[in-house]
Protein backbone atom coordinates (compact mmCIF):
# COMPACT_ATOMS: atom_id res chain seq x y z
CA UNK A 1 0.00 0.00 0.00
CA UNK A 2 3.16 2.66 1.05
CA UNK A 3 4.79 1.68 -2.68
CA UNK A 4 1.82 3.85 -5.02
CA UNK A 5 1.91 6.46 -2.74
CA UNK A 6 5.95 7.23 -2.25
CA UNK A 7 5.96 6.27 -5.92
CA UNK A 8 3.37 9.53 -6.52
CA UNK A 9 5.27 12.05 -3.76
CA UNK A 10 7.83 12.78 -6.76
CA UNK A 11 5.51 13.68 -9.03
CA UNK A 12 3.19 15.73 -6.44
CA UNK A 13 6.50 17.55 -5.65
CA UNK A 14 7.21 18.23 -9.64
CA UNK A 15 3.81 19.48 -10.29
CA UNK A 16 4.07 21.95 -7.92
CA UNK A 17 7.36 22.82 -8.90
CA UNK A 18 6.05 23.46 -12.35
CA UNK A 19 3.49 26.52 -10.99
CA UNK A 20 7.14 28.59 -9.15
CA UNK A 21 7.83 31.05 -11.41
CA UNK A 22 10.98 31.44 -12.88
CA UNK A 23 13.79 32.84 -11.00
CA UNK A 24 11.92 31.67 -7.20
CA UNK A 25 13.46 29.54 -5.02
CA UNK A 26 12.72 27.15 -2.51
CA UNK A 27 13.64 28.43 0.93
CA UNK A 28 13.78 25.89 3.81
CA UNK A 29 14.80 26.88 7.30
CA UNK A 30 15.37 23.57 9.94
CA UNK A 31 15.31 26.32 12.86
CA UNK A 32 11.88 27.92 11.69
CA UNK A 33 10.64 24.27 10.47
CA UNK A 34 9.19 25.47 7.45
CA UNK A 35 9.62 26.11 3.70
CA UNK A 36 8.13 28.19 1.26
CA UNK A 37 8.80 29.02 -2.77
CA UNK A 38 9.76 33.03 -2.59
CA UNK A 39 11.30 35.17 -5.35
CA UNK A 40 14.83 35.35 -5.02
CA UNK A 41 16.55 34.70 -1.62
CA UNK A 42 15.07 36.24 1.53
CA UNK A 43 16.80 37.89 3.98
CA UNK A 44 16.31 37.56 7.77
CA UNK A 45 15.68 39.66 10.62
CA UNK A 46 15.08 39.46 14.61
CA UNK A 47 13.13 42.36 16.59
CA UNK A 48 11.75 41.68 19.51
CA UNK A 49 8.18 43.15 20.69
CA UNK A 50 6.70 44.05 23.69
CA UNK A 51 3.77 42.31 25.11
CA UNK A 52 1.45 42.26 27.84
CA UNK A 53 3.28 39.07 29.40
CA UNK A 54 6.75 40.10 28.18
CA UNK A 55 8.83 40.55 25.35
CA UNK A 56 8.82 38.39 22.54
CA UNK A 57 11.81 37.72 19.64
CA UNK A 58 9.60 37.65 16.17
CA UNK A 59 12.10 36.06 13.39
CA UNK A 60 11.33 37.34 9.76
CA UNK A 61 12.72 36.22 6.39
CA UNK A 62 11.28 39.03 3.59
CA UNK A 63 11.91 38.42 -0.46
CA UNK A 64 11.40 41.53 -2.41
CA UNK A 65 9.29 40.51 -5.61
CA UNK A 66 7.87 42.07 -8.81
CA UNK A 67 5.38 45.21 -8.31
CA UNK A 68 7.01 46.65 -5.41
CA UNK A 69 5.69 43.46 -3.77
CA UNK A 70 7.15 41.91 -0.78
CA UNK A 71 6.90 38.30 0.29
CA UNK A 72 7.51 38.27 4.08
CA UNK A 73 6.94 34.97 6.27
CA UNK A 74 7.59 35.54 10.46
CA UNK A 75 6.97 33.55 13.17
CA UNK A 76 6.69 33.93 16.66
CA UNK A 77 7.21 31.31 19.44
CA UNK A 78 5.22 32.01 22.84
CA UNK A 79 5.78 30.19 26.20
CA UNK A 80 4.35 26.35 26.05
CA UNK A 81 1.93 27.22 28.73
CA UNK A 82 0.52 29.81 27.03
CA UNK A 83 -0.54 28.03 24.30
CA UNK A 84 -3.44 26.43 25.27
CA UNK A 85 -5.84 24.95 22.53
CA UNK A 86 -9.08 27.35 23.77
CA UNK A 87 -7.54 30.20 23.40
CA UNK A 88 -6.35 29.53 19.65
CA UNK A 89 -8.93 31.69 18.17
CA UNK A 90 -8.58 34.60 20.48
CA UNK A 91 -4.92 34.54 19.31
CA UNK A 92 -5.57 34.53 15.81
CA UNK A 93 -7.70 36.77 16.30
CA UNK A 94 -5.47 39.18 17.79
CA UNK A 95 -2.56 38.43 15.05
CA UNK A 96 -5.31 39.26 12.58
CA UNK A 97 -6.37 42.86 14.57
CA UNK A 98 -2.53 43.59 15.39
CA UNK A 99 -2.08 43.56 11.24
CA UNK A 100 -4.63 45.30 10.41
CA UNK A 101 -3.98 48.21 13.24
CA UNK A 102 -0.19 48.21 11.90
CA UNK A 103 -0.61 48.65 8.22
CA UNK A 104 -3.00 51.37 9.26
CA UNK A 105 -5.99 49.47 6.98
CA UNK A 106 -9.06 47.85 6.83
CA UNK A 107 -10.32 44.73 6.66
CA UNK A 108 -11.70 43.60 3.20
CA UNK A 109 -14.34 41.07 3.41
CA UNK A 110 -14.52 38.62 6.34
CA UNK A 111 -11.49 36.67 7.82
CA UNK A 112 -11.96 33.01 6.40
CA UNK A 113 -10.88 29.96 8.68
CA UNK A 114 -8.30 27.87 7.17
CA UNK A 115 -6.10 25.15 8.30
CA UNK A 116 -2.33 23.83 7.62
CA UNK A 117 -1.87 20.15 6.78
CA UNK A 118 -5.58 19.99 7.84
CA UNK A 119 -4.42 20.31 11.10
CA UNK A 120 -3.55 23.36 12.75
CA UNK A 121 -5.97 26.48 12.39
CA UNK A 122 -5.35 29.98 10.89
CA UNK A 123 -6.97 32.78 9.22
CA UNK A 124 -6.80 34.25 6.04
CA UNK A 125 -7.12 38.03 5.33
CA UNK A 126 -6.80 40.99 2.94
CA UNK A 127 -6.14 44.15 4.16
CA UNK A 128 -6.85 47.50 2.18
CA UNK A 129 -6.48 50.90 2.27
CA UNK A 130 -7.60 54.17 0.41
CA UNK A 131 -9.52 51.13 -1.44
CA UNK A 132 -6.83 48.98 -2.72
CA UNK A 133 -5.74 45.76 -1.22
CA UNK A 134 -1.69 46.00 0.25
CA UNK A 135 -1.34 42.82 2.02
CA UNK A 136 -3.31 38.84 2.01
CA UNK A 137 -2.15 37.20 4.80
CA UNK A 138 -2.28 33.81 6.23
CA UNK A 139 -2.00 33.47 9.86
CA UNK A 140 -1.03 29.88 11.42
CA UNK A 141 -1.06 28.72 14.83
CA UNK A 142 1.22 25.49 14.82
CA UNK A 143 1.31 24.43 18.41
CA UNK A 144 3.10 27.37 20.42
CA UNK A 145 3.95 29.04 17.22
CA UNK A 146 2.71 31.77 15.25
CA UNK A 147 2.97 31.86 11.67
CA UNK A 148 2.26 34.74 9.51
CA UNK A 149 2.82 34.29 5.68
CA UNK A 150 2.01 37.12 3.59
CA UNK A 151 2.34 39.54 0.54
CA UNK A 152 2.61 42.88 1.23
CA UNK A 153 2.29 45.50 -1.54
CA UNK A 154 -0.14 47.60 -3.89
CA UNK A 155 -2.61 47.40 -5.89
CA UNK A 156 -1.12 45.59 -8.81
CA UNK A 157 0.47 42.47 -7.90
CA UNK A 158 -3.16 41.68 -5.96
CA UNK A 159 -4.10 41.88 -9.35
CA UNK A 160 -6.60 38.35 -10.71
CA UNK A 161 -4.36 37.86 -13.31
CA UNK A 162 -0.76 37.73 -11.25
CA UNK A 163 -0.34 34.51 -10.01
CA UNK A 164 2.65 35.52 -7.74
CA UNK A 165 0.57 35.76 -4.83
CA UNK A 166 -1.02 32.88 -4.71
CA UNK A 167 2.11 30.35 -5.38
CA UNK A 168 3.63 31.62 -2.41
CA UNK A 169 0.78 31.52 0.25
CA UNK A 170 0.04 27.72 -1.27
CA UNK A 171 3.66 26.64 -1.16
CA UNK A 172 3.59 27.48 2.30
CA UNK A 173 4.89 24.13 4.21
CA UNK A 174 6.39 22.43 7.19
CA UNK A 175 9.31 20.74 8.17
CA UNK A 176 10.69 18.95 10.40
């Protein structure tokens, strides 16, 4: 039964490696246990934040793409015991507020509830302002992790027919 299905995986993986643009890359980090398909080579960056309970260290890696677009995945690890499975929407809920409040925008449309390897919940959302959407977003909780994968940018490269957009937020994966 395992022999059709590790037979398929290669050709699952080269599918999907057909829809990266050219000139992407695959960009795997052990320490952040994730990879992603992002234009170019990302650079990273540490800040920490201040929070109610404490400071926290948020790790980025950003890829600048076409349109003045940025691809941008950070994550942020909080303390075991404050991860606690009933409060997982009230978090995501809060990532989602905390983006929109920062990029000074608006939400546009509703917030949809996704999940990550059909496992671990998140929330997608578009943020505009002055009427044009500058970031989609896709927000992950992954145990006592926070994800947040997203596009940041104008008008354009949200545009139906650039495709951009949505290979990165799909090629969005873990590791181990």
């Amino acid at each position: 039964m395992i022999g059709p299905v590790v037979l398929t995986l290669p050709l699952i993986l080269g599918a999907a490696q057909d829809n990266v643009p050219p000139n992407w890359k695959l960009h795997e980090t052990p320490e952040g246990r994730f990879a992603v398909a992002m234009p170019g080579t990302p650079v990273k960056k540490e800040q920490q934040v201040k929070t109610a309970k404490g400071e926290l260290r948020v790790t980025i890696w950003i890829a600048e793409g076409r349109l003045d677009s940025s691809f941008v995945v950070s994550y942020t690890d909080y303390a075991k015991a404050d991860a606690k499975p009933e409060d997982e929407d009230k978090r995501l809920e809060q990532a989602c507020k905390g983006a929109i409040e920062k990029s000074r925008g608006k939400l546009r449309g509703e917030a949809r509830s996704i999940k990550l390897d059909g496992k671990h919940p998140g929330r997608e959302i578009m943020i505009e302002k002055d009427g044009e959407v500058i970031a989609r977003m896709r927000i992950y909780l992954v145990e006592n992790r926070l994800f947040q994968v997203m596009v940041l940018g104008g008008g354009p490269v949200f545009a139906s027919k650039e495709k951009d957009v949505g290979v990165f937020l799909d090629s969005f994966r873990l590791i181990k």
